[in-house]
Protein backbone atom coordinates (compact mmCIF):
# COMPACT_ATOMS: atom_id res chain seq x y z
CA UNK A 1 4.47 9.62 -31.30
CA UNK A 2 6.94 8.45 -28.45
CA UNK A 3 4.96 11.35 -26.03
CA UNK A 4 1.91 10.18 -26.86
CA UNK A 5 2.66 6.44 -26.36
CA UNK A 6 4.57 6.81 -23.10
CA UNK A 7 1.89 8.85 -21.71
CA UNK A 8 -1.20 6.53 -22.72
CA UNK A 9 1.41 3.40 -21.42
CA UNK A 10 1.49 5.19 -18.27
CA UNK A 11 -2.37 5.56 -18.04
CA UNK A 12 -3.99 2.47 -19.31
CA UNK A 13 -0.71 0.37 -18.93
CA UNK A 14 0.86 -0.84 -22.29
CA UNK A 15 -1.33 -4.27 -22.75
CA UNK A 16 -4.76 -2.47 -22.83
CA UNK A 17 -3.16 0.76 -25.12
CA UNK A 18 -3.84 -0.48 -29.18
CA UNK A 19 -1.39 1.02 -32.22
CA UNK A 20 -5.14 2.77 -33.06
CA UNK A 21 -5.24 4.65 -29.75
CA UNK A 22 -1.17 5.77 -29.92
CA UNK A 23 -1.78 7.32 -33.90
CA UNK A 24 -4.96 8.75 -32.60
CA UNK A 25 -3.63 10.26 -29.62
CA UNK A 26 -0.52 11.36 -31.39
CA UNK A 27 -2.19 12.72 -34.55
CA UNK A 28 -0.88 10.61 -37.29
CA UNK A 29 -2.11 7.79 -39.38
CA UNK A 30 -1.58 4.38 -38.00
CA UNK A 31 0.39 3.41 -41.20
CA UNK A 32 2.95 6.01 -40.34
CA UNK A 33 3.59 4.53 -36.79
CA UNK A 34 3.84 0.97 -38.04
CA UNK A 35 6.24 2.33 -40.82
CA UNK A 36 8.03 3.82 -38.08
CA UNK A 37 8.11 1.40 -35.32
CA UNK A 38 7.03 -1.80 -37.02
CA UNK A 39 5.29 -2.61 -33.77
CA UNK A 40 4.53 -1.79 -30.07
CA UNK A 41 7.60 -4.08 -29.18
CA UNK A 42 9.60 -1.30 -31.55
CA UNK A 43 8.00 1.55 -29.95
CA UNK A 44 8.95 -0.18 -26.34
CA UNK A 45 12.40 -0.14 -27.88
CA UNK A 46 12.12 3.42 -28.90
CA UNK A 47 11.25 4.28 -25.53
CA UNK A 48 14.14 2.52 -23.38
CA UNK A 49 16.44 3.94 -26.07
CA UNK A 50 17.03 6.90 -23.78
CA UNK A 51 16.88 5.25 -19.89
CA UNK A 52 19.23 2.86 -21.60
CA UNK A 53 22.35 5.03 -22.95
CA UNK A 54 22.01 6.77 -19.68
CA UNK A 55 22.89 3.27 -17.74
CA UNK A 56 25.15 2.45 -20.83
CA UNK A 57 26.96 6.14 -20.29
CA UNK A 58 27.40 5.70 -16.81
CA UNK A 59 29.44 2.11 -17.00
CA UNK A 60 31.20 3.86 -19.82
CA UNK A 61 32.35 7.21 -18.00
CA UNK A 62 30.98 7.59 -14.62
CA UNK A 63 32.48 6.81 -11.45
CA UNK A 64 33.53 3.56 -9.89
CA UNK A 65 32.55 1.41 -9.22
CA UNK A 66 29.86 0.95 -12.00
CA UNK A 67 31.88 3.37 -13.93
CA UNK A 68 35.74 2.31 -14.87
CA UNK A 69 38.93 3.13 -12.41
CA UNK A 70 39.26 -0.33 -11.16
CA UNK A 71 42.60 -2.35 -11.95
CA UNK A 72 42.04 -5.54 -13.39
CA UNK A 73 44.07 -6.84 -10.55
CA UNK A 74 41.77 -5.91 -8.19
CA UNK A 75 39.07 -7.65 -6.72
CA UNK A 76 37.28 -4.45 -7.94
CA UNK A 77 35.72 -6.42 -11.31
CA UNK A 78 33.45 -7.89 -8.31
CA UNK A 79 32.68 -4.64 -7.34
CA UNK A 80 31.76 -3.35 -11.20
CA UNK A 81 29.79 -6.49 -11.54
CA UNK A 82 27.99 -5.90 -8.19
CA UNK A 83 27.33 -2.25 -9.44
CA UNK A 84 26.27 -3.25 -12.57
CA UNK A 85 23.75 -5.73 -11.60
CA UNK A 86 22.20 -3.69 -8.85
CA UNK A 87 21.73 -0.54 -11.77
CA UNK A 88 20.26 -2.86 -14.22
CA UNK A 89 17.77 -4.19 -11.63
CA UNK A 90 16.85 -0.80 -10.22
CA UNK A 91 16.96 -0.09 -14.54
CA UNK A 92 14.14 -3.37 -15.13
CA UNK A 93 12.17 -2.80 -12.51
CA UNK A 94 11.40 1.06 -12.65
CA UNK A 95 10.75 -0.30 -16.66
CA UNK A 96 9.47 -3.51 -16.43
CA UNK A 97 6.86 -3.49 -18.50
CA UNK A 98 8.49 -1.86 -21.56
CA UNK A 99 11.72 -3.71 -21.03
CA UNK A 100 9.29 -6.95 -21.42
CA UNK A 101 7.45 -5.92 -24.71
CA UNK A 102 10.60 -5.43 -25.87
CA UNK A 103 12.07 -8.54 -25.08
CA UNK A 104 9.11 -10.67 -25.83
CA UNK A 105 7.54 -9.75 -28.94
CA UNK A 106 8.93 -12.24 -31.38
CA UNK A 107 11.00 -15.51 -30.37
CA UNK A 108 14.96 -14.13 -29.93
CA UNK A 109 13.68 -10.74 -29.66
CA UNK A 110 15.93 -9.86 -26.49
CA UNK A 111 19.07 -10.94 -28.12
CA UNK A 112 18.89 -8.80 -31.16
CA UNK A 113 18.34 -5.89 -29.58
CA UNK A 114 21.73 -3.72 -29.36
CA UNK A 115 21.49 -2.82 -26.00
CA UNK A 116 21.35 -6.68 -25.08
CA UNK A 117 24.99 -7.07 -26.83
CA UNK A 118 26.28 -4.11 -24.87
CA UNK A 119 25.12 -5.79 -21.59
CA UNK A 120 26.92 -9.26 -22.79
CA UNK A 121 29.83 -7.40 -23.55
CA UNK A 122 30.69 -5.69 -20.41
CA UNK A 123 29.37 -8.57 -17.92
CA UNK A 124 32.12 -10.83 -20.21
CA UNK A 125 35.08 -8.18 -19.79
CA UNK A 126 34.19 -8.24 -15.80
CA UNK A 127 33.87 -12.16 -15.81
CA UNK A 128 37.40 -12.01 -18.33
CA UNK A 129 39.26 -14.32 -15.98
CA UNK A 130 36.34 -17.80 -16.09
CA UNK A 131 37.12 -20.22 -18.47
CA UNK A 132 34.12 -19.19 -20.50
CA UNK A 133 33.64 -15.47 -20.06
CA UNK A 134 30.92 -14.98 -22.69
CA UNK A 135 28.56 -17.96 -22.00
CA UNK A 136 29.14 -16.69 -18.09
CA UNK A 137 27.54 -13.26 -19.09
CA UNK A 138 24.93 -15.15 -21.18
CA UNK A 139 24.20 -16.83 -17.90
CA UNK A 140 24.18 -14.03 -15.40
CA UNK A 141 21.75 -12.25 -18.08
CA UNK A 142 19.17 -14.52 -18.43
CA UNK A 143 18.29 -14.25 -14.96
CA UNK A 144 18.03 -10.30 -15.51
CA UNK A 145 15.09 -11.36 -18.38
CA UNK A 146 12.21 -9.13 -18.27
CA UNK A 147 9.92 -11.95 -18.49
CA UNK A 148 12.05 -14.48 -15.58
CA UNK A 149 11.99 -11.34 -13.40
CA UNK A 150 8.40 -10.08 -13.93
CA UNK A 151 7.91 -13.80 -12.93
CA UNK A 152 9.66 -14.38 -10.19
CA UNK A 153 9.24 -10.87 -8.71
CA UNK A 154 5.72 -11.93 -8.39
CA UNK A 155 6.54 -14.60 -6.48
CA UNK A 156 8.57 -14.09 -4.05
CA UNK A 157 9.20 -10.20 -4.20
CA UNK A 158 11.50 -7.74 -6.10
CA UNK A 159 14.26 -7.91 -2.98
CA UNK A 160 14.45 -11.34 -3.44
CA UNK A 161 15.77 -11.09 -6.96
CA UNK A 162 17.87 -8.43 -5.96
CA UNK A 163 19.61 -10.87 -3.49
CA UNK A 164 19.60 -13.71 -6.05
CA UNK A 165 21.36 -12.31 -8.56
CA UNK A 166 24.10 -10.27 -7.40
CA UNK A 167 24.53 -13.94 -5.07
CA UNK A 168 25.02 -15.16 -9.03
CA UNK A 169 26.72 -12.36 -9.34
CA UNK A 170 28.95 -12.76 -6.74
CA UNK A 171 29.63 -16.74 -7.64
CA UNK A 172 31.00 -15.90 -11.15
CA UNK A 173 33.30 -13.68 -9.53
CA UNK A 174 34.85 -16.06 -6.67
């Protein structure tokens, strides 16, 4: 079911594929998918799953600076926020689409999904010495929204998001 949808998203793009066309295409009835996935914002979910424990892995265990092997002391929590924001914007925008439909599909969709608390987690470790650590990741996130950077992207270009938020970035860390 996940083959089929990703390759039909990648063909027709995921606003003009139906749940009829993904069952069809992946040979099951479209009660079964719906059972399964509830809806295409679940099957969006399905299909980060994997992109996302990769970038999840690699702040876990690879190398630094995303990765860990900074001291606290050091100015390096810059650095691992730096590196975390520029892999979850090359992350977004190589998924944008999905990472929307995910993140859009019911009001406070974005915030209950697991890999959103992950994300709040570690920005609020590296922002650890702010007086407010936690609403300080809440902040820094919501300009990493699917939705904010499909829109803004449009605007005035993916570069110049780049640049904005690790600036943000870079504030919470002065």
């Amino acid at each position: 079911m996940l083959n089929a949808a990703a390759a039909l998203f990648r063909q027709h793009g995921i606003e003009a594929v139906s749940m009829d066309a993904i069952a069809a295409a992946a040979g099951v009835g479209k009660g079964t998918l719906f059972r399964r996935f509830g809806d295409k914002a679940g099957l969006a979910v399905a299909l980060l799953d994997e992109q996302e424990r990769s970038l999840q892995e690699a702040i876990l265990f690879g190398p630094a600076p995303l990765g860990p092997g900074t001291p606290d002391d050091d100015p390096g929590s810059r650095e691992r926020l730096r590196a975390f924001v520029a892999a979850y914007v090359d992350y977004l925008l190589a998924h944008l689409p999905l990472i929307r439909m995910s993140e859009t599909a019911s009001p406070g969709a974005r915030y209950r999904i697991g890999a959103y608390r992950f994300w709040h987690r570690h920005v609020s470790l590296l922002l650890q010495k702010r007086d407010d650590p936690e609403a300080d990741a809440h902040t820094l996130l919501a300009a990493l929204a699917a939705e904010h950077v499909h829109a803004v992207a449009a605007e005035v270009g993916a570069t110049r998001v780049r640049q904005s938020v690790q600036g943000l970035a870079d504030a919470l860390t002065i």
